[in-house]
Protein backbone atom coordinates (compact mmCIF):
# COMPACT_ATOMS: atom_id res chain seq x y z
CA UNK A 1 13.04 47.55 -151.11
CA UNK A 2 15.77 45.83 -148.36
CA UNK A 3 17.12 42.82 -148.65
CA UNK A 4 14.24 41.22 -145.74
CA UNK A 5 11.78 43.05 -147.83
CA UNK A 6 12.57 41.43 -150.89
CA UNK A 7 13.03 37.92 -149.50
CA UNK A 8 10.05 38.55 -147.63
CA UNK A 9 8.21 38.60 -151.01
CA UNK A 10 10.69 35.98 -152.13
CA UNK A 11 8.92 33.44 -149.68
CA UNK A 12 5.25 34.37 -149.93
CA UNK A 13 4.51 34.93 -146.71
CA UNK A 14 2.29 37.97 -146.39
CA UNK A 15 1.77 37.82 -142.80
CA UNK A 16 3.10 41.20 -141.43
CA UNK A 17 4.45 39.69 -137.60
CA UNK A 18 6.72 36.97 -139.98
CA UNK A 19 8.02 39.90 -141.67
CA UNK A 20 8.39 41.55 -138.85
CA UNK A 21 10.47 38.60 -137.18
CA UNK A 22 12.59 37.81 -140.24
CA UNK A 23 13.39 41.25 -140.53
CA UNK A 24 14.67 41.56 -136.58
CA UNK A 25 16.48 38.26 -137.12
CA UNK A 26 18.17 39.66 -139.76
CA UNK A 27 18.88 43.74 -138.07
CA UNK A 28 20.25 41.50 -134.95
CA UNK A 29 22.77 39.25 -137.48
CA UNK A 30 23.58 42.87 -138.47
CA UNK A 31 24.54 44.16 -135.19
CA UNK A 32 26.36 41.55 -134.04
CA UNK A 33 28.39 41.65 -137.75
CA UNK A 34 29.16 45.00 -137.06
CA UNK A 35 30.36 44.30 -133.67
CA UNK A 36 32.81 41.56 -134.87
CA UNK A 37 33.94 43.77 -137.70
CA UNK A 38 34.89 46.84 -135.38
CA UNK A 39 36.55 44.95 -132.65
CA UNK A 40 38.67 43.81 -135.87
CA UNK A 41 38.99 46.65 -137.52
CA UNK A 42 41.26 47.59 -140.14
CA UNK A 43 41.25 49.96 -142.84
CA UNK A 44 41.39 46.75 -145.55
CA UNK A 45 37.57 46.32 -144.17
CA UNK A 46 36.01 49.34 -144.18
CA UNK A 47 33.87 48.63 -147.05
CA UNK A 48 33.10 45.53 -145.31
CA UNK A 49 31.88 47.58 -142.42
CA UNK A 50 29.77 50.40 -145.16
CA UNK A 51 28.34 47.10 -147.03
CA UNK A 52 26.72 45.93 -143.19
CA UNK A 53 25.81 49.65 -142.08
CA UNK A 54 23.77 49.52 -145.54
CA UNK A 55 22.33 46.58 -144.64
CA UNK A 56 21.06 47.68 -141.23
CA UNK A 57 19.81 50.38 -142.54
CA UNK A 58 17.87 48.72 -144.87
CA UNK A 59 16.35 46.26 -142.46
CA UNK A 60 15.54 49.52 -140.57
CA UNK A 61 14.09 50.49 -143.44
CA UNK A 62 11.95 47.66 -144.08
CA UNK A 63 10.78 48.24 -140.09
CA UNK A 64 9.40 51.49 -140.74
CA UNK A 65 7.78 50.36 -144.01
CA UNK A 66 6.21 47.59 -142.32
CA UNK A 67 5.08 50.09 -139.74
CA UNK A 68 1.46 50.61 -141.07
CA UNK A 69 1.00 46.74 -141.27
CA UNK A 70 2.42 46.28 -137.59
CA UNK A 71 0.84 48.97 -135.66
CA UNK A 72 -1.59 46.93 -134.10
CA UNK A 73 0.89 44.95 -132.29
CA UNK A 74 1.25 45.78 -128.32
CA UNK A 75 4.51 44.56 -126.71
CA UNK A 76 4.04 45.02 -122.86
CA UNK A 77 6.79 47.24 -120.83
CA UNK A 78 7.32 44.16 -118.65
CA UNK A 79 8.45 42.22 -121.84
CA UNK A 80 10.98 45.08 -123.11
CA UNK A 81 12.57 45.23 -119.42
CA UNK A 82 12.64 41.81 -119.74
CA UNK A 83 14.30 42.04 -122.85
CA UNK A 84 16.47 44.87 -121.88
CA UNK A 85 17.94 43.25 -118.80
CA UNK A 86 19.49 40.51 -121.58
CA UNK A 87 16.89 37.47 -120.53
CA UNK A 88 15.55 35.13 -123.47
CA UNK A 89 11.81 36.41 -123.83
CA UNK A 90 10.83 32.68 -124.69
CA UNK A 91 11.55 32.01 -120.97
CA UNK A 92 9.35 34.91 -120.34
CA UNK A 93 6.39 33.28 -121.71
CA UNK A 94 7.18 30.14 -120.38
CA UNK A 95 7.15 31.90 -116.58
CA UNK A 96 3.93 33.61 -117.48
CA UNK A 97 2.22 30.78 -118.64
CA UNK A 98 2.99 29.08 -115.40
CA UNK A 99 1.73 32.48 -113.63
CA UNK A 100 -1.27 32.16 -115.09
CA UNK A 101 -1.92 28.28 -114.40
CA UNK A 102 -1.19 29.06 -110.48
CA UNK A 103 -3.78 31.64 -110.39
CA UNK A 104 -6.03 29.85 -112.74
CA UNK A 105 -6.04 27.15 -110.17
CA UNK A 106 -6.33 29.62 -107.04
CA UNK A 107 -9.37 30.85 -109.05
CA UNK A 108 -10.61 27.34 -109.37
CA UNK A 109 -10.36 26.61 -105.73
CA UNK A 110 -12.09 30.05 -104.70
CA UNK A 111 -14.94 28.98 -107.32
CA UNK A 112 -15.70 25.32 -105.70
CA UNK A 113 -15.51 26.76 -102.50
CA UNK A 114 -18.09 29.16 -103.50
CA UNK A 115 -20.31 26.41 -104.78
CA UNK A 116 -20.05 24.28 -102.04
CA UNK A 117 -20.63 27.51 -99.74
CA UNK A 118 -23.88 28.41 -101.72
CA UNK A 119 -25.15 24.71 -101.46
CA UNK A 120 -24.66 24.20 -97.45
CA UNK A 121 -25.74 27.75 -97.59
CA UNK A 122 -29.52 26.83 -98.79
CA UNK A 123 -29.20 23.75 -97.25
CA UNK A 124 -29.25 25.94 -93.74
CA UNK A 125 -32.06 28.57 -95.29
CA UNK A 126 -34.38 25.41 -95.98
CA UNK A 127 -34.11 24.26 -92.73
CA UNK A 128 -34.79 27.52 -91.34
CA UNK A 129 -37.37 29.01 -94.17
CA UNK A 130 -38.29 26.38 -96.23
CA UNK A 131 -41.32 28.45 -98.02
CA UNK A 132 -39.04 30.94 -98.99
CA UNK A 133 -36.32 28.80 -100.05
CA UNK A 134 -38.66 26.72 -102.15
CA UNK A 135 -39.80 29.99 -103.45
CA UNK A 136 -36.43 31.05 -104.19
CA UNK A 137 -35.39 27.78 -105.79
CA UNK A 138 -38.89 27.72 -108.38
CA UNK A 139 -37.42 31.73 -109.48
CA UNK A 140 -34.00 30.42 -109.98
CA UNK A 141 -35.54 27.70 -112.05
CA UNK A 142 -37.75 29.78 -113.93
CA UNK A 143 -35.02 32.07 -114.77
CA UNK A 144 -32.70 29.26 -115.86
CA UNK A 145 -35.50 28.02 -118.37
CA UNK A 146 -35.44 31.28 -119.73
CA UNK A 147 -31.79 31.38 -120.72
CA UNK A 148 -30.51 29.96 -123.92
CA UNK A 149 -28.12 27.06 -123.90
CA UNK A 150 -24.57 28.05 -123.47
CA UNK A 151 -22.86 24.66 -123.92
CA UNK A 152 -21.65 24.55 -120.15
CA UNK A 153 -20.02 27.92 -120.31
């Protein structure tokens, strides 16, 4: 078991995507260790260097045992480019969340002006066929009495 693996355990948590970040956290503390300790290297710390090449490879280890447990999770390309062109993917979300509110609200406009298109609409159809509007309006009742409550959704 690697050293995430077994503090993993250590902690209790049993939910695979903590794992899964702790052990990430800890393979990019790794990296960047390794980085520092070859731009500084000497032969008095190669065992230094071995010690944190055993440790990444037991965090990678811990990845692929985790793998079963994990597989479920979908990471969009647009994220890993993201990602890949160095930019923090919290500030991803946060850009994507406002993305979504925008269009939500576009969406919200294009609905009420829908609504308030179908109302002048039969408005305009009473005046001009009122027997067939009222006979349109007692199906659309009828078939509203028939649906079950939906709690306004």
């Amino acid at each position: 078991m690697g050293p995430m693996m077994m503090a993993t355990a250590q902690n209790g948590h049993t939910d695979p995507r903590a794992q899964l970040e702790e052990i990430i956290d800890n393979l990019l503390n790794k990296i960047w260790e390794i980085m520092v300790q070859l731009n500084e290297y000497s032969s008095e710390n190669k065992w230094a260097i071995l010690n944190s090449l055993q440790d990444l490879t037991g965090c990678l280890d811990d990845i692929n045992r985790l793998q079963e447990k994990i597989k479920h999770i979908k990471v969009p390309m647009t994220v890993i480019d993201y990602i890949d062109e160095g930019r923090n993917p919290d500030i991803f979300m946060s850009e994507y969340v406002e993305e979504v509110m925008t269009e939500n609200n576009v969406v919200n406009v294009k609905n009420e002006a829908i609504i308030d298109f179908k109302g002048m609409l039969l408005e305009q159809l009473q005046e001009t066929f009122p027997e067939q509007t009222d006979a349109y309006k007692k199906c659309v009742q009828m078939n509203n009495s028939d649906l079950p409550a939906t709690n306004g959704h």
